[in-house]
PDB file of N, CA and C in Angstrom:
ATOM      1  N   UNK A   1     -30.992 -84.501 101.967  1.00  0.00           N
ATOM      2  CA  UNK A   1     -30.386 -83.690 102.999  1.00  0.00           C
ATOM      3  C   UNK A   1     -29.250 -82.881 102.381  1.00  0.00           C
ATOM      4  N   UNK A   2     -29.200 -81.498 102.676  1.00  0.00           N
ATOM      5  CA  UNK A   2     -28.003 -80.868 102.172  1.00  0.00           C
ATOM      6  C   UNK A   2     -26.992 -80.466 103.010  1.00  0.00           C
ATOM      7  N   UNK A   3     -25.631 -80.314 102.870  1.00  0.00           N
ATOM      8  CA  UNK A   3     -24.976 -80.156 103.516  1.00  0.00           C
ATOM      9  C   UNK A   3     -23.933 -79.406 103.035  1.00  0.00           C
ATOM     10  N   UNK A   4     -23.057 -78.852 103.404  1.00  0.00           N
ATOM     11  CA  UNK A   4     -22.358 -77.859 102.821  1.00  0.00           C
ATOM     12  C   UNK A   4     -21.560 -78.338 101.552  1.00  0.00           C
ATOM     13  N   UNK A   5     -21.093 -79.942 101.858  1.00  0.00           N
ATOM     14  CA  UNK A   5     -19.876 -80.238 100.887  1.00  0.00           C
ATOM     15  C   UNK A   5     -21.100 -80.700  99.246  1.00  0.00           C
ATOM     16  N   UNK A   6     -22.537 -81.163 100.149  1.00  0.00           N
ATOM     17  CA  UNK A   6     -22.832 -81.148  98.699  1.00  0.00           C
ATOM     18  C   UNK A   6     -23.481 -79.883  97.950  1.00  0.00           C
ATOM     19  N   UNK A   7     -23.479 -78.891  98.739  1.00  0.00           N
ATOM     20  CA  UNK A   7     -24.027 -77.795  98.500  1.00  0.00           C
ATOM     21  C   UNK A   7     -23.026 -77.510  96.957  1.00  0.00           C
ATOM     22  N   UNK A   8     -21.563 -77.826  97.322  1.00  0.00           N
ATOM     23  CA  UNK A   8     -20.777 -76.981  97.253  1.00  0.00           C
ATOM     24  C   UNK A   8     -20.466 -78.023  95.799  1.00  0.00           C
ATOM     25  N   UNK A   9     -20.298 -79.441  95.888  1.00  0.00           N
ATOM     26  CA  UNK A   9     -20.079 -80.150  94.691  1.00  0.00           C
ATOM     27  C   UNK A   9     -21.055 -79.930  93.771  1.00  0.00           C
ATOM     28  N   UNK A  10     -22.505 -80.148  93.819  1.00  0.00           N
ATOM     29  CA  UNK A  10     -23.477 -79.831  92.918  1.00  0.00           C
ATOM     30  C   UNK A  10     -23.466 -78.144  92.473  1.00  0.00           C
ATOM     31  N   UNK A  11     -22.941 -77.361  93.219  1.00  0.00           N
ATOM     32  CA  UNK A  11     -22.742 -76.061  92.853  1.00  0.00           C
ATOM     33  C   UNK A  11     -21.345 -75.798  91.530  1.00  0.00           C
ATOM     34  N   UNK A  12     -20.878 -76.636  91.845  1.00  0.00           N
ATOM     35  CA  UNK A  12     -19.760 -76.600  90.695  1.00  0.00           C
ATOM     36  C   UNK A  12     -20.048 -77.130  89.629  1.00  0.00           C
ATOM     37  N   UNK A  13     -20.512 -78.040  89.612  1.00  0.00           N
ATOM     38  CA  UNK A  13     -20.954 -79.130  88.694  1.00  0.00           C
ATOM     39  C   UNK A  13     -21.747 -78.194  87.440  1.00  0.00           C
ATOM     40  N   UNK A  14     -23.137 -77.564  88.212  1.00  0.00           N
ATOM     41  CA  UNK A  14     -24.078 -76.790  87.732  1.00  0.00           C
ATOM     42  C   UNK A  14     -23.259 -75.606  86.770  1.00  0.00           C
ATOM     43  N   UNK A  15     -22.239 -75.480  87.617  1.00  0.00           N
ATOM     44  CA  UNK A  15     -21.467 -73.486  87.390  1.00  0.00           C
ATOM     45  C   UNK A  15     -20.775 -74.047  85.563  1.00  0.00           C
ATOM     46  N   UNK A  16     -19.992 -75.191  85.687  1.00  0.00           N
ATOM     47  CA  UNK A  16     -18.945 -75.558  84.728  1.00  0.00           C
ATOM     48  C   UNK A  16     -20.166 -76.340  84.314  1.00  0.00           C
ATOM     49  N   UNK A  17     -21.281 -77.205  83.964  1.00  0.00           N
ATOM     50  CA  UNK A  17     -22.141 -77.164  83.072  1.00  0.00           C
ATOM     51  C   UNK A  17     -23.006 -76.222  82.513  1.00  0.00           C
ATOM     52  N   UNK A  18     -23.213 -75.376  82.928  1.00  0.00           N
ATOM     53  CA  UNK A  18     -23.488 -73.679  82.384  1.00  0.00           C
ATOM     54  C   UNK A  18     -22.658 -73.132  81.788  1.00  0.00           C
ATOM     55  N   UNK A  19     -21.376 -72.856  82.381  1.00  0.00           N
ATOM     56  CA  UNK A  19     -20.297 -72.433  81.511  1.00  0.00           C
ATOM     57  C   UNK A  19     -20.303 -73.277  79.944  1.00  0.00           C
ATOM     58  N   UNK A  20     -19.816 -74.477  80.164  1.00  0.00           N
ATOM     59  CA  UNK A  20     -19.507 -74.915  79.157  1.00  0.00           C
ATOM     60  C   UNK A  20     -20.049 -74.729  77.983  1.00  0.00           C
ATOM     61  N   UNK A  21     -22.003 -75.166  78.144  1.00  0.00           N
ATOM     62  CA  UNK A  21     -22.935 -74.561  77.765  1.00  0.00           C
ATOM     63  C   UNK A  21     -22.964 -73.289  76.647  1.00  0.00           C
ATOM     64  N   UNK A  22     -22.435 -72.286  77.674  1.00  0.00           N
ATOM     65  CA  UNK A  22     -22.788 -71.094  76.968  1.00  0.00           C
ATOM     66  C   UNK A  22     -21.396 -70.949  75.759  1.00  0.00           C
ATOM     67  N   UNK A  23     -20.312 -71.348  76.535  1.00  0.00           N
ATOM     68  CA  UNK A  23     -19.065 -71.102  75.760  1.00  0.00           C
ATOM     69  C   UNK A  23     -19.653 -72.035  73.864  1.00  0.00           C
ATOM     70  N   UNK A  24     -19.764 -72.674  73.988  1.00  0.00           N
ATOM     71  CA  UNK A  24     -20.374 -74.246  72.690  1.00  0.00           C
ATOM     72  C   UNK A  24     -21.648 -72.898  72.205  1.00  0.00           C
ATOM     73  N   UNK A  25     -22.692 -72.584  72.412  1.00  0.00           N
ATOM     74  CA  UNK A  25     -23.776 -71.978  71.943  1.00  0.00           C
ATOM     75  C   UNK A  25     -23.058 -70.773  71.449  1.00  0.00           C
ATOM     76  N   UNK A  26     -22.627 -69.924  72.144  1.00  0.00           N
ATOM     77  CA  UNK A  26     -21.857 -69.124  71.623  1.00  0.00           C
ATOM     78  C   UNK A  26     -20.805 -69.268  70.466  1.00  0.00           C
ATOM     79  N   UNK A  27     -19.736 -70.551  70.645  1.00  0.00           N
ATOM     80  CA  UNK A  27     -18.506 -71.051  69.559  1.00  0.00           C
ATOM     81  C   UNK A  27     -19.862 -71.056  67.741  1.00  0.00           C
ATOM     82  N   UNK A  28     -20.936 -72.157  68.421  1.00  0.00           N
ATOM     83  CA  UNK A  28     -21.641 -72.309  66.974  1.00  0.00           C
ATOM     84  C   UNK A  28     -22.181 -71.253  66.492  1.00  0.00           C
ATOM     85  N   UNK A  29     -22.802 -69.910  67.101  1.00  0.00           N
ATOM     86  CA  UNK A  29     -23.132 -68.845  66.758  1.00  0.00           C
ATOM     87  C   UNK A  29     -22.471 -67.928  66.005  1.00  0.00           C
ATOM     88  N   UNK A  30     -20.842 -68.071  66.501  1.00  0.00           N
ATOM     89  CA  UNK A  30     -19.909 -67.551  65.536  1.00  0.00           C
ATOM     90  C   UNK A  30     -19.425 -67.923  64.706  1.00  0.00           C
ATOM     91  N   UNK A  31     -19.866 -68.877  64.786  1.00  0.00           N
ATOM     92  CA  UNK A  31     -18.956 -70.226  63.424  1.00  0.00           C
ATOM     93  C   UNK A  31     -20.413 -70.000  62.452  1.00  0.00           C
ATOM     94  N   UNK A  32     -21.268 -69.945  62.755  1.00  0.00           N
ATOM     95  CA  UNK A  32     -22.767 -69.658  62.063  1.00  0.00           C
ATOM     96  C   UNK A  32     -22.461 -70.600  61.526  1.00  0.00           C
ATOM     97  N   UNK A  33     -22.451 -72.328  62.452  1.00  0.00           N
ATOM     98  CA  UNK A  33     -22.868 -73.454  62.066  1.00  0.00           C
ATOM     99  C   UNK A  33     -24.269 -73.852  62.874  1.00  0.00           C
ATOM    100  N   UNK A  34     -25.209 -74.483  62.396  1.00  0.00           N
ATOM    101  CA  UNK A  34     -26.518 -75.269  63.050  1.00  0.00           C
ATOM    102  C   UNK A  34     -25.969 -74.966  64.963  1.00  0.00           C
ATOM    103  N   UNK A  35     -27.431 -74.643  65.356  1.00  0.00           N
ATOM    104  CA  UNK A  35     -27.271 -74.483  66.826  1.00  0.00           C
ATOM    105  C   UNK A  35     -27.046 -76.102  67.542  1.00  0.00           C
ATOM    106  N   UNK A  36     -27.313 -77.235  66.764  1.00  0.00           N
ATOM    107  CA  UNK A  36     -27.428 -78.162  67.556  1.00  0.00           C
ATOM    108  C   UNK A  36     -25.764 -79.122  67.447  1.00  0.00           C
ATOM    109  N   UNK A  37     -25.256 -78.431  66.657  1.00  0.00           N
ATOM    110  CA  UNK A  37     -23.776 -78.262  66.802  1.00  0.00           C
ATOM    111  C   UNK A  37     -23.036 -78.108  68.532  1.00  0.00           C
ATOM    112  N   UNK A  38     -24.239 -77.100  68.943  1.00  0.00           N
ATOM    113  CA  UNK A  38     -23.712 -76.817  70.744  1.00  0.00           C
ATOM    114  C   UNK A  38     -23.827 -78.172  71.944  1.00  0.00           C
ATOM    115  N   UNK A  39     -24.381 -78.841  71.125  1.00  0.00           N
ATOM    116  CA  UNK A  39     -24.459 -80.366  72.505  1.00  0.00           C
ATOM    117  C   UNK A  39     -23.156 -80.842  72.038  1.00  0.00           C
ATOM    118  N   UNK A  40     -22.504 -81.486  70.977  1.00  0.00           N
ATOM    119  CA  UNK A  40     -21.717 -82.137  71.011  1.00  0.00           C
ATOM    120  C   UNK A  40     -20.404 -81.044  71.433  1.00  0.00           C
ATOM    121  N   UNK A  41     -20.170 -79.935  70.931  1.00  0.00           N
ATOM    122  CA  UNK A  41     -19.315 -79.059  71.379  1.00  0.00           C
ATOM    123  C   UNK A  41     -18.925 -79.014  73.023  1.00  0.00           C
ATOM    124  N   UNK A  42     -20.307 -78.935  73.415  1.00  0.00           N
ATOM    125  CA  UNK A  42     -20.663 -78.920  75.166  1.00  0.00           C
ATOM    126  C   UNK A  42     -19.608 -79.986  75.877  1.00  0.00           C
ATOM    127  N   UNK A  43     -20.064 -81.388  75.194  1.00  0.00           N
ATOM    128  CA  UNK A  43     -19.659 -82.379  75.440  1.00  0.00           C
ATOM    129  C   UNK A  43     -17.671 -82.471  75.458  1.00  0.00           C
ATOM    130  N   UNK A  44     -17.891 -81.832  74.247  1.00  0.00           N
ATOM    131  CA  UNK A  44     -16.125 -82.107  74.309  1.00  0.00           C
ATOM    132  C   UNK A  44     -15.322 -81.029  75.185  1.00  0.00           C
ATOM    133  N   UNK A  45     -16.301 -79.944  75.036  1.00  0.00           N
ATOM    134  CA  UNK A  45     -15.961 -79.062  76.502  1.00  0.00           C
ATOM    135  C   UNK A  45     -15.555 -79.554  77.787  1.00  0.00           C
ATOM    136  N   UNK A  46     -16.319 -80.348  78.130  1.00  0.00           N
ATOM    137  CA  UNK A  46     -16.789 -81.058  79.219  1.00  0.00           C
ATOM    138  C   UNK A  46     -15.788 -82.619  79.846  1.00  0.00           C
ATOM    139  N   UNK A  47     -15.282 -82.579  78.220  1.00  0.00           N
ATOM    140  CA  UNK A  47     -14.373 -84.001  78.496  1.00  0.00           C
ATOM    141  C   UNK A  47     -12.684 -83.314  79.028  1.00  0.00           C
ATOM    142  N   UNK A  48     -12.813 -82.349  78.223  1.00  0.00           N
ATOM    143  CA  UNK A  48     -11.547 -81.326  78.495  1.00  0.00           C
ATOM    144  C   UNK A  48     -11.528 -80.609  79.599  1.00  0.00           C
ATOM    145  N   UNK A  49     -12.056 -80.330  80.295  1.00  0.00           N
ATOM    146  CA  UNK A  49     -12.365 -79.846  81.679  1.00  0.00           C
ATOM    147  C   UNK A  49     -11.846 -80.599  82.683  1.00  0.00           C
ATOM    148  N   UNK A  50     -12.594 -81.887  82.713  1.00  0.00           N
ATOM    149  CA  UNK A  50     -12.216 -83.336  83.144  1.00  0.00           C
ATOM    150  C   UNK A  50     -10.824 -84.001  83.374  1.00  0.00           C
ATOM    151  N   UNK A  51     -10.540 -83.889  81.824  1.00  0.00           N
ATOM    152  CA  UNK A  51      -9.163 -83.971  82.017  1.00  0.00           C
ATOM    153  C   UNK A  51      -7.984 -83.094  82.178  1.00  0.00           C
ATOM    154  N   UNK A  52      -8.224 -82.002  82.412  1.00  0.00           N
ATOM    155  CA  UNK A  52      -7.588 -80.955  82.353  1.00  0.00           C
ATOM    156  C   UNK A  52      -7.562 -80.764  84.395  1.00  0.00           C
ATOM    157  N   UNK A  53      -8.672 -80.837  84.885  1.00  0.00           N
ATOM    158  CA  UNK A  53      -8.810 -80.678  86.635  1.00  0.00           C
ATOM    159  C   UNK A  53      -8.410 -81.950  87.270  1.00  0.00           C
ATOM    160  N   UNK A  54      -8.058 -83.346  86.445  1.00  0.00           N
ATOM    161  CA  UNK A  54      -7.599 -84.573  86.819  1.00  0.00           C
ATOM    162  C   UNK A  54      -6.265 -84.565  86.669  1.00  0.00           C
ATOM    163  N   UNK A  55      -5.302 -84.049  85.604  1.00  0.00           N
ATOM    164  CA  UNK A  55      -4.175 -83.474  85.756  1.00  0.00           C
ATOM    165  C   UNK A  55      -3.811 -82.259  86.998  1.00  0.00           C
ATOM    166  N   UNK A  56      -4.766 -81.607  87.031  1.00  0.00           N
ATOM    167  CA  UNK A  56      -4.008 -79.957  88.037  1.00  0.00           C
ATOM    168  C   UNK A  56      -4.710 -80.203  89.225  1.00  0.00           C
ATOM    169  N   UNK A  57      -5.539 -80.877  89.119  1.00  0.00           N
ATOM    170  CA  UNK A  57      -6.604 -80.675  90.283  1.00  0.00           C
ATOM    171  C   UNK A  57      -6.371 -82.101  91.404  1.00  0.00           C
ATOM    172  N   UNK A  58      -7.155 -82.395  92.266  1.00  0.00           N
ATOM    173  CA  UNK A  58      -6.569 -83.222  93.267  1.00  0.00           C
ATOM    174  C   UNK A  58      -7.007 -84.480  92.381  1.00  0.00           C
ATOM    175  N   UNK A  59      -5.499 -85.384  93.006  1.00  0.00           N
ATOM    176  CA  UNK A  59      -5.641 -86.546  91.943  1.00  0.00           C
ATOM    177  C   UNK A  59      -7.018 -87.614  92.161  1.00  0.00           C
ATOM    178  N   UNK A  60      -6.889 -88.155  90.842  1.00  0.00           N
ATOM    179  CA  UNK A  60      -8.256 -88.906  91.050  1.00  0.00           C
ATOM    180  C   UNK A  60      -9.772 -88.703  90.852  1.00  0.00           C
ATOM    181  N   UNK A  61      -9.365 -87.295  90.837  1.00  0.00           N
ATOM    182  CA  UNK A  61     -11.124 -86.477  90.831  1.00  0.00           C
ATOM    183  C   UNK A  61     -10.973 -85.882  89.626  1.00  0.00           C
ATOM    184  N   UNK A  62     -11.990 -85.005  89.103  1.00  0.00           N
ATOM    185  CA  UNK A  62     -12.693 -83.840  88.103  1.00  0.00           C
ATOM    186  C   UNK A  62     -12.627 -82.990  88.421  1.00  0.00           C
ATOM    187  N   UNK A  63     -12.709 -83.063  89.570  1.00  0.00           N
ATOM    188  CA  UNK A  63     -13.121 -81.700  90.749  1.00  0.00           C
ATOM    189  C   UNK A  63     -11.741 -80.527  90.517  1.00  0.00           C
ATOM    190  N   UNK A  64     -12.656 -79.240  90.511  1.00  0.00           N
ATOM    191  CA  UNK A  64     -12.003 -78.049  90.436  1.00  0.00           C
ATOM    192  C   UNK A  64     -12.369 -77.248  91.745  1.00  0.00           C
ATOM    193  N   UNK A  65     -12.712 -77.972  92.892  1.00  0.00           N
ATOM    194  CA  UNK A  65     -12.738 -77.520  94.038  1.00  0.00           C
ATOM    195  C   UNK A  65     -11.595 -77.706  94.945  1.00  0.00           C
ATOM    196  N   UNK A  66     -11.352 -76.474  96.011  1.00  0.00           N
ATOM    197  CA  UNK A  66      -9.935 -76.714  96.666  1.00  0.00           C
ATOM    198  C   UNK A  66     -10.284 -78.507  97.745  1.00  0.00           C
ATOM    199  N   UNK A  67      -8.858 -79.125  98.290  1.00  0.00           N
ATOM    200  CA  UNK A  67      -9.436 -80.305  98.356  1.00  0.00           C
ATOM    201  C   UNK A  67     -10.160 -80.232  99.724  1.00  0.00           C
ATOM    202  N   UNK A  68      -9.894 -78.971 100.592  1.00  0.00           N
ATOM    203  CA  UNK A  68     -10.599 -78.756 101.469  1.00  0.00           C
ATOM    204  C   UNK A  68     -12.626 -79.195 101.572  1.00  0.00           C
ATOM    205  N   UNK A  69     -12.836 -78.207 100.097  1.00  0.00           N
ATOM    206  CA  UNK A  69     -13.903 -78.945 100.081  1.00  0.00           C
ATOM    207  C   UNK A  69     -14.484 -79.506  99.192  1.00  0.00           C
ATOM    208  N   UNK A  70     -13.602 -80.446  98.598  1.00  0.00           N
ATOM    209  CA  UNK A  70     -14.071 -81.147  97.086  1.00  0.00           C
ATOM    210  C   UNK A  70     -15.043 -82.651  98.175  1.00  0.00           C
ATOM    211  N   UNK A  71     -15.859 -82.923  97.712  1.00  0.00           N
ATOM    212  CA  UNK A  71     -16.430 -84.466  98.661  1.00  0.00           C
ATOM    213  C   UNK A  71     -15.738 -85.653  98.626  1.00  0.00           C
ATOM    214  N   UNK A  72     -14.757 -85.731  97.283  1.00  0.00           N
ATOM    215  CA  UNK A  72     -14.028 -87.065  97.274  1.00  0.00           C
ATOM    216  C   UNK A  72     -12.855 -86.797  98.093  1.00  0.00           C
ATOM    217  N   UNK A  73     -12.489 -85.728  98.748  1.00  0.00           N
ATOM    218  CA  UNK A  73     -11.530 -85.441  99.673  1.00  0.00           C
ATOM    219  C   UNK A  73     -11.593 -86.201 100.729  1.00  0.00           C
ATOM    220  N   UNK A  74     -12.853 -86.103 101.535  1.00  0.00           N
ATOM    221  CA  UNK A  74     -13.470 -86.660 102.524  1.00  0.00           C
ATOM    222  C   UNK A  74     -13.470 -88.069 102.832  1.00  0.00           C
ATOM    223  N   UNK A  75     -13.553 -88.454 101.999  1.00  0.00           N
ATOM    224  CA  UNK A  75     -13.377 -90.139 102.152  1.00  0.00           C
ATOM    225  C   UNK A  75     -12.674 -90.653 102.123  1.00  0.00           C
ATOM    226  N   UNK A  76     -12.264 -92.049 102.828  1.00  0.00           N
ATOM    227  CA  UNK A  76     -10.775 -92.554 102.918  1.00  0.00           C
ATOM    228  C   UNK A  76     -11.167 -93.571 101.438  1.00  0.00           C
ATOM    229  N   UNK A  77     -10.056 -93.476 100.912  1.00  0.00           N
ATOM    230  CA  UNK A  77      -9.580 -94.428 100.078  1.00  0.00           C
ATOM    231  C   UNK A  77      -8.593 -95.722  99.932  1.00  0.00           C
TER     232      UNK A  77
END
């Protein structure tokens, strides 16, 4: 079943795993090191993101969505 808030979490998720993605494929392309250089790059992309939206972003989460509609907003804790 979809619903807006997961419309909206899996939509981010997808956007900043694409991003990251391209940013890493691109970094090894210019570095004209091995393309498979871009997964682990991805990865550390990905850890930095994380911790970077867990610092600025609403506490507790990853999420770079406002907390209006992040999904872990929603729930009592």
């Amino acid at each position: 079943m979809s619903t807006p808030t997961l419309l909206l979490d899996a939509g981010e998720r997808a956007a900043w795993t694409g991003a990251q993605a391209a940013v890493a494929v691109l970094a090894t392309d210019l570095a004209d090191i091995p393309v498979w250089w871009a997964a682990p790059a991805a990865l550390v992309l990905a850890a930095a993101k994380g911790w970077i939206a867990g610092h600025l972003g609403r506490p507790g989460t990853a999420s770079t969505l406002p907390a209006t509609a992040d999904p872990a907003s929603t729930r009592a804790v």
